[in-house]
Protein backbone atom coordinates (compact mmCIF):
# COMPACT_ATOMS: atom_id res chain seq x y z
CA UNK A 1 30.71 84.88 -40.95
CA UNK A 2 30.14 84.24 -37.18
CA UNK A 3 27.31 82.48 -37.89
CA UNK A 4 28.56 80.21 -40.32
CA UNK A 5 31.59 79.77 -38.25
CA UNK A 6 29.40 78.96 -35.07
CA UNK A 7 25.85 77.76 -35.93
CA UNK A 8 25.40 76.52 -39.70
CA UNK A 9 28.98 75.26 -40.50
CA UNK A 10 28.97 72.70 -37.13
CA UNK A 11 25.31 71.50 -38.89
CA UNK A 12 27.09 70.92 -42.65
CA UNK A 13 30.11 68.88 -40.41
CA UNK A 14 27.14 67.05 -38.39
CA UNK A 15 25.80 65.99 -41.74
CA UNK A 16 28.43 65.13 -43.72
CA UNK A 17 29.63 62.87 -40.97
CA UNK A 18 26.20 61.11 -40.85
CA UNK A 19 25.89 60.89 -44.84
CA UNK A 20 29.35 59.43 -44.69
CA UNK A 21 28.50 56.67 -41.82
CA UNK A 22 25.75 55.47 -43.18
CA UNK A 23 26.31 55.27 -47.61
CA UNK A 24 29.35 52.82 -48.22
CA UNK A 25 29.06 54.89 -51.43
CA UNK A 26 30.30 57.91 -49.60
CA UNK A 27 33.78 57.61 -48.56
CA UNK A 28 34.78 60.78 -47.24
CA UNK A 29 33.52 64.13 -46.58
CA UNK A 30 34.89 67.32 -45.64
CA UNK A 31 34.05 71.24 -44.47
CA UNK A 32 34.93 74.69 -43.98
CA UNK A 33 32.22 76.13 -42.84
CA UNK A 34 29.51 75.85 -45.58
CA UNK A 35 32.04 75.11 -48.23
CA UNK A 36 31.99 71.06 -48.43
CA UNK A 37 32.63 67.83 -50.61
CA UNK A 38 32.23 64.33 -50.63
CA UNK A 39 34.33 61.79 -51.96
CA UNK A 40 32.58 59.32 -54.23
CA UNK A 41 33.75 55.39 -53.68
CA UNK A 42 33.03 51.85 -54.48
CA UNK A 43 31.78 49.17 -52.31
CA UNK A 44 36.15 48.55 -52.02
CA UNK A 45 36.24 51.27 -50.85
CA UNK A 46 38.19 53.16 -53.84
CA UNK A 47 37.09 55.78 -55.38
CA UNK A 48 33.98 55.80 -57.45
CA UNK A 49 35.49 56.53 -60.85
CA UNK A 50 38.90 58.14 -62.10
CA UNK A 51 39.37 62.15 -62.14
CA UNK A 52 38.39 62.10 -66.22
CA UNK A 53 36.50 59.17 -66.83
CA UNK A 54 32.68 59.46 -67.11
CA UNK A 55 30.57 57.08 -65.07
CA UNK A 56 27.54 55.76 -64.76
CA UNK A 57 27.54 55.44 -61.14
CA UNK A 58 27.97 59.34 -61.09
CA UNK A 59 24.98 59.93 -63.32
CA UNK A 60 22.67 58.08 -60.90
CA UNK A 61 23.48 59.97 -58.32
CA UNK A 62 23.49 63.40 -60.22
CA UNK A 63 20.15 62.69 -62.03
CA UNK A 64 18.08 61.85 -58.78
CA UNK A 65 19.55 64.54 -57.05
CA UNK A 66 18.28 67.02 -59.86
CA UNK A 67 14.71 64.72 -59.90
CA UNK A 68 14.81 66.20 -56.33
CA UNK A 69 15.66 69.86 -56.81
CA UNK A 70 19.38 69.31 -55.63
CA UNK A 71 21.69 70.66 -58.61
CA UNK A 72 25.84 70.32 -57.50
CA UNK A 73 29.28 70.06 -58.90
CA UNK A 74 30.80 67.13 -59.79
CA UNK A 75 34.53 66.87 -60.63
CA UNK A 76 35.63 63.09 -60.69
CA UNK A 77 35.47 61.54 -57.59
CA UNK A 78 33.95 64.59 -55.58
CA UNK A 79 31.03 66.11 -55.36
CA UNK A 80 31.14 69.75 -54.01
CA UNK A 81 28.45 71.53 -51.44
CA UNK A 82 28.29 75.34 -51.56
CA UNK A 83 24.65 76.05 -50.23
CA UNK A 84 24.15 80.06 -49.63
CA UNK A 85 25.21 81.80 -46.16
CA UNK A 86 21.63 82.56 -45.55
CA UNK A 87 20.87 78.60 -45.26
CA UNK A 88 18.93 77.74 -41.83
CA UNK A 89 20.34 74.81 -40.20
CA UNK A 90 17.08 72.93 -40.41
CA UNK A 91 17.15 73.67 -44.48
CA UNK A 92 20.73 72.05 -43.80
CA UNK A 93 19.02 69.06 -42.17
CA UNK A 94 16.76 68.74 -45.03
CA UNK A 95 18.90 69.10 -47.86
CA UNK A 96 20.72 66.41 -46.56
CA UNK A 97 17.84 64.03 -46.05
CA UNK A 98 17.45 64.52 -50.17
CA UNK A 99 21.28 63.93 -50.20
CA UNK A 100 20.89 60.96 -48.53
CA UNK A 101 17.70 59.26 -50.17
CA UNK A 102 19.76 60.00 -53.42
CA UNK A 103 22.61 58.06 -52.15
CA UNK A 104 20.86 54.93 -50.81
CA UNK A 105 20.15 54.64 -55.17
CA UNK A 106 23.52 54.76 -55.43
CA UNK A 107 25.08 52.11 -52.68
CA UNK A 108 22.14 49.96 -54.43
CA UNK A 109 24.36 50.68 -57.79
CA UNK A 110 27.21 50.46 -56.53
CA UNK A 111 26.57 47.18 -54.76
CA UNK A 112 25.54 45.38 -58.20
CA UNK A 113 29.42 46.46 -59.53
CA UNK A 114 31.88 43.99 -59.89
């Protein structure tokens, strides 16, 4: 647990933060340790879709993450991050460059939205 507390959690809160910078379509992220989420928005910056609503926005995302080995949890608005404890910060840095790459398809979705 030290070493999620003290090496790979600070990595996860590095990356979220970046992910969340740069993607309009990220809103917000959040951690505890290696247990994480990111809020889904608009280019409005509301959130992407209701709690129970399907959306196509969501399936873009989803869909190119899986195209890229990635497979998370969605539940509305938030997508959940629980990678194993045995995760290497630089397979944390990695992950998240797939993250990312499958975001930039969804800002470019997002964008074309009214």
């Amino acid at each position: 647990m030290g070493r999620v507390r003290d090496i790979t959690g600070p990595v996860m809160s590095e990356e979220i933060a970046k992910l969340v910078a740069k993607h309009p379509s990220a809103k917000a992220g959040r951690n505890y340790g290696l247990g994480a989420g990111i809020d889904l928005g608009d280019k409005h910056g509301n959130f992407l879709f209701n709690m129970h609503e399907p959306s196509e926005g969501l399936e873009v995302l989803r869909s190119d993450l899986r195209d890229n080995g990635l497979i998370t949890l969605f539940r509305g608005h938030h997508m959940h991050c629980a990678p194993p404890l045995i995760i290497t910060p630089e397979e944390i840095r990695e992950t998240f460059k797939i993250i990312s790459n499958s975001f930039d398809k969804l800002d470019e979705y997002i964008m074309k939205q009214p």
